[in-house]
Protein backbone atom coordinates (compact mmCIF):
# COMPACT_ATOMS: atom_id res chain seq x y z
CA UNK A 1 164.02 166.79 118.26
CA UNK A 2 161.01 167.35 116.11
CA UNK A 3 159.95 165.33 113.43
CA UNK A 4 157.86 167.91 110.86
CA UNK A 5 155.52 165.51 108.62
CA UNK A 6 157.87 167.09 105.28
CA UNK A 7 161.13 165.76 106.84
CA UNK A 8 159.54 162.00 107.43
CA UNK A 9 158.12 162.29 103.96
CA UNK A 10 162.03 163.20 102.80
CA UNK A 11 163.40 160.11 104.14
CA UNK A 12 160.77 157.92 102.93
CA UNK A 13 160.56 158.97 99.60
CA UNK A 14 162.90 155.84 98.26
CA UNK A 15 160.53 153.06 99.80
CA UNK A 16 158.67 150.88 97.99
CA UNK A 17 155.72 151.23 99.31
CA UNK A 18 153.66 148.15 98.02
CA UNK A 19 156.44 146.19 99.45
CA UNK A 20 156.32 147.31 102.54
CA UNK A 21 152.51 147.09 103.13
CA UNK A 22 153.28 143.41 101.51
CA UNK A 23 155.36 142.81 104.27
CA UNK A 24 153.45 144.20 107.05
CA UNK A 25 150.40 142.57 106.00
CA UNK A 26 151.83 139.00 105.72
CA UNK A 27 153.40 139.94 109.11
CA UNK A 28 150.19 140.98 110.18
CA UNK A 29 148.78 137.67 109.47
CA UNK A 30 151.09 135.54 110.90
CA UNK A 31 151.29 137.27 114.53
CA UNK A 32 147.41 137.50 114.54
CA UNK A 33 146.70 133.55 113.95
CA UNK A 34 148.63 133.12 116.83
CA UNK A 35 146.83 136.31 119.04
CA UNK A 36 143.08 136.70 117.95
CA UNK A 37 140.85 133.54 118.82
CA UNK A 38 138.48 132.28 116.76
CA UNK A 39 135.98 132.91 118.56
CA UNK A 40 133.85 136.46 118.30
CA UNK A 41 135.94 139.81 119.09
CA UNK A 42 134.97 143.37 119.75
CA UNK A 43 136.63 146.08 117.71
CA UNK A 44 136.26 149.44 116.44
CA UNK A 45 137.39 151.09 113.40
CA UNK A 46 138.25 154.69 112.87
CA UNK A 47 138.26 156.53 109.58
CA UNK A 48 139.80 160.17 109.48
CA UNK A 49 140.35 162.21 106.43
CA UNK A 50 142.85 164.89 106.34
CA UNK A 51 142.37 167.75 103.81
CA UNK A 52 145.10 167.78 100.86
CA UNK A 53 145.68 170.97 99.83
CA UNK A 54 147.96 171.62 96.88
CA UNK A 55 148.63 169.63 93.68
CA UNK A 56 149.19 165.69 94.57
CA UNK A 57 152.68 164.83 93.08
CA UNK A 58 152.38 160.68 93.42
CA UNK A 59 149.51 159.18 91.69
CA UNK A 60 147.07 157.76 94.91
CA UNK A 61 148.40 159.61 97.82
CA UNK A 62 145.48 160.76 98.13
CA UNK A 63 141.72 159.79 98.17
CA UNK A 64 139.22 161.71 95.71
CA UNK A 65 135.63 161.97 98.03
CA UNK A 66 132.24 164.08 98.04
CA UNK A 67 133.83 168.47 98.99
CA UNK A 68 133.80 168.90 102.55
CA UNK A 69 135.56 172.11 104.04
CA UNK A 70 136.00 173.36 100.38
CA UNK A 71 137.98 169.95 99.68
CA UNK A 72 137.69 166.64 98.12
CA UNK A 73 141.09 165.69 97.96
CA UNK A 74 142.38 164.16 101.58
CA UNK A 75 144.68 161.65 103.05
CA UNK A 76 143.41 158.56 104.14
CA UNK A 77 143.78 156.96 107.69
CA UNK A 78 142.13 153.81 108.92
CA UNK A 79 142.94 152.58 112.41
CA UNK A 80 141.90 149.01 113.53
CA UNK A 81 141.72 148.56 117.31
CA UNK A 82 140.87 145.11 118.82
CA UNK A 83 139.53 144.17 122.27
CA UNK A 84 141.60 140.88 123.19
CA UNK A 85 139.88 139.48 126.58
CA UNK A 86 142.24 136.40 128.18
């Protein structure tokens, strides 16, 4: 079975979702205390913006930025990786 992005967007219209970055976030926090040593770490951080095309229907879906491919509307993505050496 394929997941389309429209049908995952259906069934996740109803969360709240403040709340549940709330909740991952404090999560977040208390699993990487415990993980990520104090001591200096290597990561890398990767931005990617996705075009929006179409009229935006929630408030801050998406992110307003200079045009690029005829576009300055786009979905956001940040992705946080972390090198962990034991």
């Amino acid at each position: 079975m394929t997941l389309f992005e429209g049908t995952i967007r259906h069934r996740l219209r109803n969360l709240d979702l403040n709340e549940v970055q709330e909740v991952l976030n404090d999560k977040l926090k208390i699993h990487a205390a415990k993980t990520v040593h104090r001591k200096c770490n290597t990561f890398a951080i990767d931005f990617v913006n996705i075009p929006y095309y179409g009229k935006e229907e929630n408030n801050g879906d998406t992110i307003k930025t200079k045009p690029k491919q005829g576009k300055s509307r786009f979905y956001a993505y940040v992705s946080i990786i972390l090198n962990i050496k034991k």
